[in-house]
C-alpha atoms as a PDB file:
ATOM      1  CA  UNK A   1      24.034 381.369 126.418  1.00  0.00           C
ATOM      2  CA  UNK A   2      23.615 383.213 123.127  1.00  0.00           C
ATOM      3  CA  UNK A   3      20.286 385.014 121.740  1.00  0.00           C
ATOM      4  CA  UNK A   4      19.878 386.452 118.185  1.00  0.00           C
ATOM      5  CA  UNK A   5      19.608 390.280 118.783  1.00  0.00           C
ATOM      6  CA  UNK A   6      17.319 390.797 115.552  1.00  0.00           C
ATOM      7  CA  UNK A   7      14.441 389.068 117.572  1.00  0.00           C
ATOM      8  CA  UNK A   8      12.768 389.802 120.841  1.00  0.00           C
ATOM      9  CA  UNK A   9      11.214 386.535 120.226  1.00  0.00           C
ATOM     10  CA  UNK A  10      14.749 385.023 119.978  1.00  0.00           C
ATOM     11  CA  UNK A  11      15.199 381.682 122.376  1.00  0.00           C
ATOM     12  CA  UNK A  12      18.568 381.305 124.461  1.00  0.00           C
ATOM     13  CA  UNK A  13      20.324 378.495 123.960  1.00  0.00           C
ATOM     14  CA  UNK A  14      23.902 377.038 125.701  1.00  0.00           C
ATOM     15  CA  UNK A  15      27.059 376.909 122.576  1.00  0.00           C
ATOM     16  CA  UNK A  16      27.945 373.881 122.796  1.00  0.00           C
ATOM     17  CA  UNK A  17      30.813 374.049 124.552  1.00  0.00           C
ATOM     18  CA  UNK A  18      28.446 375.203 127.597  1.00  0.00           C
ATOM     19  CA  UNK A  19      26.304 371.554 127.266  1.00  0.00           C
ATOM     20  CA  UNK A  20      27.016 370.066 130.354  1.00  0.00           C
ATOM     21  CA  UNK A  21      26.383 366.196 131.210  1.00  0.00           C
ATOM     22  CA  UNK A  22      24.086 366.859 134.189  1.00  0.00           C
ATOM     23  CA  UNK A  23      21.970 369.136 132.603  1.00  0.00           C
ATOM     24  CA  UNK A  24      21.235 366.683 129.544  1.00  0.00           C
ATOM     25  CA  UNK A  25      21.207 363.672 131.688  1.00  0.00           C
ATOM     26  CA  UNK A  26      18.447 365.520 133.979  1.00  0.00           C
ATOM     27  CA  UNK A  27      16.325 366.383 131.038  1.00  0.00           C
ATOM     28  CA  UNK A  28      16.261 363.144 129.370  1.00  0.00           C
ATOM     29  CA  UNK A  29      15.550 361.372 132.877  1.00  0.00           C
ATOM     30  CA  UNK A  30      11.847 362.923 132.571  1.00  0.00           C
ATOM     31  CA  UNK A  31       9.326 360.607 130.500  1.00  0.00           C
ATOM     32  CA  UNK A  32       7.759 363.271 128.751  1.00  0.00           C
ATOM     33  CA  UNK A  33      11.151 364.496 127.912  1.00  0.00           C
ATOM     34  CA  UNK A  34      12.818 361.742 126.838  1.00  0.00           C
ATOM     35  CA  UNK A  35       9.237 360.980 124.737  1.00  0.00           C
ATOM     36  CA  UNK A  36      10.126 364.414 122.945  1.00  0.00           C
ATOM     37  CA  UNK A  37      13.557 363.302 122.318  1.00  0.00           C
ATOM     38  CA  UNK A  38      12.300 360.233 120.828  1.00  0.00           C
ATOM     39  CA  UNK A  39      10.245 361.508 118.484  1.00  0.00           C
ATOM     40  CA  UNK A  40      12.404 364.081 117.502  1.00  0.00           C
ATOM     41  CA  UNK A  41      15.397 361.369 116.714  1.00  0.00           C
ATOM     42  CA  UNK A  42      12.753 359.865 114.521  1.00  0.00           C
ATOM     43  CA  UNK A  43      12.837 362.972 112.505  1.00  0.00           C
ATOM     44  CA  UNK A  44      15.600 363.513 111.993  1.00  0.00           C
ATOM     45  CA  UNK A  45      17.105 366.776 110.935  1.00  0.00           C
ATOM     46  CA  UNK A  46      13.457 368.021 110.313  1.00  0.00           C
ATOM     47  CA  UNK A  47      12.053 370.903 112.852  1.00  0.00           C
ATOM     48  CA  UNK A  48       8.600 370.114 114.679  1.00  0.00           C
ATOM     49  CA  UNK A  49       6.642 372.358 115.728  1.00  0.00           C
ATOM     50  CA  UNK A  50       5.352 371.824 119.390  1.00  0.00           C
ATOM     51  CA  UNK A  51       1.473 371.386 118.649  1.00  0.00           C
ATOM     52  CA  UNK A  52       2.704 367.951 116.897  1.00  0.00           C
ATOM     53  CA  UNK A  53       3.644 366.530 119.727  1.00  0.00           C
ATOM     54  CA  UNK A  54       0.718 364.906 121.907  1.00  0.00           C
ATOM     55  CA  UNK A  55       1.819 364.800 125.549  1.00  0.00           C
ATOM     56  CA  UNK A  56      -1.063 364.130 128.428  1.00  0.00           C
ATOM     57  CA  UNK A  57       0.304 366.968 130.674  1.00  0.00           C
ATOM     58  CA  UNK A  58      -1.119 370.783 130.618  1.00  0.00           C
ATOM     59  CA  UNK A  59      -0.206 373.064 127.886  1.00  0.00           C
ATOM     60  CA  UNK A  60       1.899 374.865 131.111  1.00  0.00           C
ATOM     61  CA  UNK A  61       4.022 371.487 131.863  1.00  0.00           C
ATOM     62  CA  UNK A  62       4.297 370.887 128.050  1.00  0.00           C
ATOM     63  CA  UNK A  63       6.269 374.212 127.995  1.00  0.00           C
ATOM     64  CA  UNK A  64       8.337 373.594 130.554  1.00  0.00           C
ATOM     65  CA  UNK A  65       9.489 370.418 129.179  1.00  0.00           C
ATOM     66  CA  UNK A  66      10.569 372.160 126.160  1.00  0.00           C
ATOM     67  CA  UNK A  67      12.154 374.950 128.305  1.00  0.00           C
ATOM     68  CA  UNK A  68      14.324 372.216 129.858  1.00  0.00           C
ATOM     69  CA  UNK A  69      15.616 370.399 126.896  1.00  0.00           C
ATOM     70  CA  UNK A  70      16.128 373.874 125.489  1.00  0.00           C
ATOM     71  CA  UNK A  71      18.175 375.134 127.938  1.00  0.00           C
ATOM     72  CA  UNK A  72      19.587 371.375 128.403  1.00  0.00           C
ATOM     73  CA  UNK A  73      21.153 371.555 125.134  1.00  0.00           C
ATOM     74  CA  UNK A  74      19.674 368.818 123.904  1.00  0.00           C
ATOM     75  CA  UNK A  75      17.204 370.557 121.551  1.00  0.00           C
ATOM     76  CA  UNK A  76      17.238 373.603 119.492  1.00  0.00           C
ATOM     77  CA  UNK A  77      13.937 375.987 119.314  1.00  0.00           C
ATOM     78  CA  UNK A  78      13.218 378.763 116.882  1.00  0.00           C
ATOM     79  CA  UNK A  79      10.338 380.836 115.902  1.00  0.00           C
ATOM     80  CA  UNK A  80       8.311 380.009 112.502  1.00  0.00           C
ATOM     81  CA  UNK A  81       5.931 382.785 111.763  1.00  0.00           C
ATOM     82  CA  UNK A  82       3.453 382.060 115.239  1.00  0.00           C
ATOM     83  CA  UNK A  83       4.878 378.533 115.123  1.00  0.00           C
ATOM     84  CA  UNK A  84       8.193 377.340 117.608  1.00  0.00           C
ATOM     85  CA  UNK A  85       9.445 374.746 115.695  1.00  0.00           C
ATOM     86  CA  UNK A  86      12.015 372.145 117.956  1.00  0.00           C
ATOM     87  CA  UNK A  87      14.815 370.180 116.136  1.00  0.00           C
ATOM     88  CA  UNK A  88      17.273 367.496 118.292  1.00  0.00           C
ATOM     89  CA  UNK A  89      21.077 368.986 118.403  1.00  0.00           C
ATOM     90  CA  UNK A  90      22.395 365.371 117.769  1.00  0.00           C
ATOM     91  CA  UNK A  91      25.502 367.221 116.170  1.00  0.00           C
ATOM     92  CA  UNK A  92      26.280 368.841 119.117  1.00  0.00           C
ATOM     93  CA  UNK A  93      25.346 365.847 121.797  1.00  0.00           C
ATOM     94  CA  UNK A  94      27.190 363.563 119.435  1.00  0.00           C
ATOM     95  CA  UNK A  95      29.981 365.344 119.747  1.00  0.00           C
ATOM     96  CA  UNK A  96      30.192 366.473 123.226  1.00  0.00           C
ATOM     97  CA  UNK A  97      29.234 362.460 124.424  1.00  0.00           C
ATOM     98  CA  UNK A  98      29.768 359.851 121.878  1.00  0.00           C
ATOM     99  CA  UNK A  99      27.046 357.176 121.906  1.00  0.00           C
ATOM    100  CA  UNK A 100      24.857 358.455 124.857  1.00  0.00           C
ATOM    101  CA  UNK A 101      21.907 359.495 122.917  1.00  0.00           C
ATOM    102  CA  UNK A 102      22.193 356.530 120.689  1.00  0.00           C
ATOM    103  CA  UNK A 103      22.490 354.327 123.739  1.00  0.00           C
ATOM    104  CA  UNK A 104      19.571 356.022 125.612  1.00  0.00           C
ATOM    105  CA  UNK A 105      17.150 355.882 122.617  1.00  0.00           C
ATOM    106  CA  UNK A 106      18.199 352.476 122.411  1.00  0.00           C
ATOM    107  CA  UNK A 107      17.532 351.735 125.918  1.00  0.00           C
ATOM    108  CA  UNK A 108      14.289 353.997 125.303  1.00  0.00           C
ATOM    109  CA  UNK A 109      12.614 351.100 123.125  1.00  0.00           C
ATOM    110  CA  UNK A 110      13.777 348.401 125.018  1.00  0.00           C
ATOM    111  CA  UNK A 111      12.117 349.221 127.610  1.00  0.00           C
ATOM    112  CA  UNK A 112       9.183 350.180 125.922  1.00  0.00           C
ATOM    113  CA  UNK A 113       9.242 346.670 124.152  1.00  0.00           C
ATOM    114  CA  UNK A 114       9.386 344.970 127.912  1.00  0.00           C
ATOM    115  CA  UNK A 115       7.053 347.459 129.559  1.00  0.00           C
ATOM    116  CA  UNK A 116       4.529 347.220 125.994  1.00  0.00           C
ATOM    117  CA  UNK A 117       4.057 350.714 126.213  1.00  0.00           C
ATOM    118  CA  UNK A 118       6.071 354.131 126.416  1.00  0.00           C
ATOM    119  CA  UNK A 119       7.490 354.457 129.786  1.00  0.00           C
ATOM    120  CA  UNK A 120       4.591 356.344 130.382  1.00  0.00           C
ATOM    121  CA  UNK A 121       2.879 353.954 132.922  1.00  0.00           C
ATOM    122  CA  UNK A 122       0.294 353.671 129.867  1.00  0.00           C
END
């Protein structure tokens, strides 16, 4: 994992040739996760900072979500001022495993058609 050394407020995050399969699979296997991911792959290319997303966990678990799709691989996290601002490394997933996010966020929606809500139970 790399860090930028200008910044003790720097986030570590896996090159991509680190990413492994597991590690993304097990992050996007977590509702909340995988409800991060979605929005995020709605946005394309566009940073979000983590107050925009509105998750029914504590602000504790809400962190820890991002820590795992951080350290996943499957999202990117950077400091804005006071803000962390989270972007989707589609690039890099894209690359490493052609057509699994597409497939997943497809599968995402189809389920959330058939269940009429977002996997969330709600």
């Amino acid at each position: 994992m790399t860090t930028a050394a200008a910044s003790s407020r720097a986030l570590a995050h896996p090159e991509r040739d680190e990413i492994r399969l597991e590690s993304v699979l097990h992050a996007l296997a977590d509702p909340m996760r995988l409800r991060v991911v979605r929005e995020l792959a709605a946005e394309e290319d566009i940073e979000l900072s983590c107050s925009y997303f509105v998750l029914p966990v504590t602000k504790s678990t809400t962190t820890h979500h991002f820590r795992v799709l951080r350290e996943s691989g499957v999202i990117r996290q950077i400091y804005r001022g006071t803000a962390k601002m989270s972007v989707l490394r589609r690039a890099d997933l894209d690359a490493l495993f052609p057509g699994l996010l597409d497939s997943v966020l497809a599968a995402a929606a189809r389920q959330e058609g058939r269940l009429g809500d977002d996997g969330l139970g709600g």
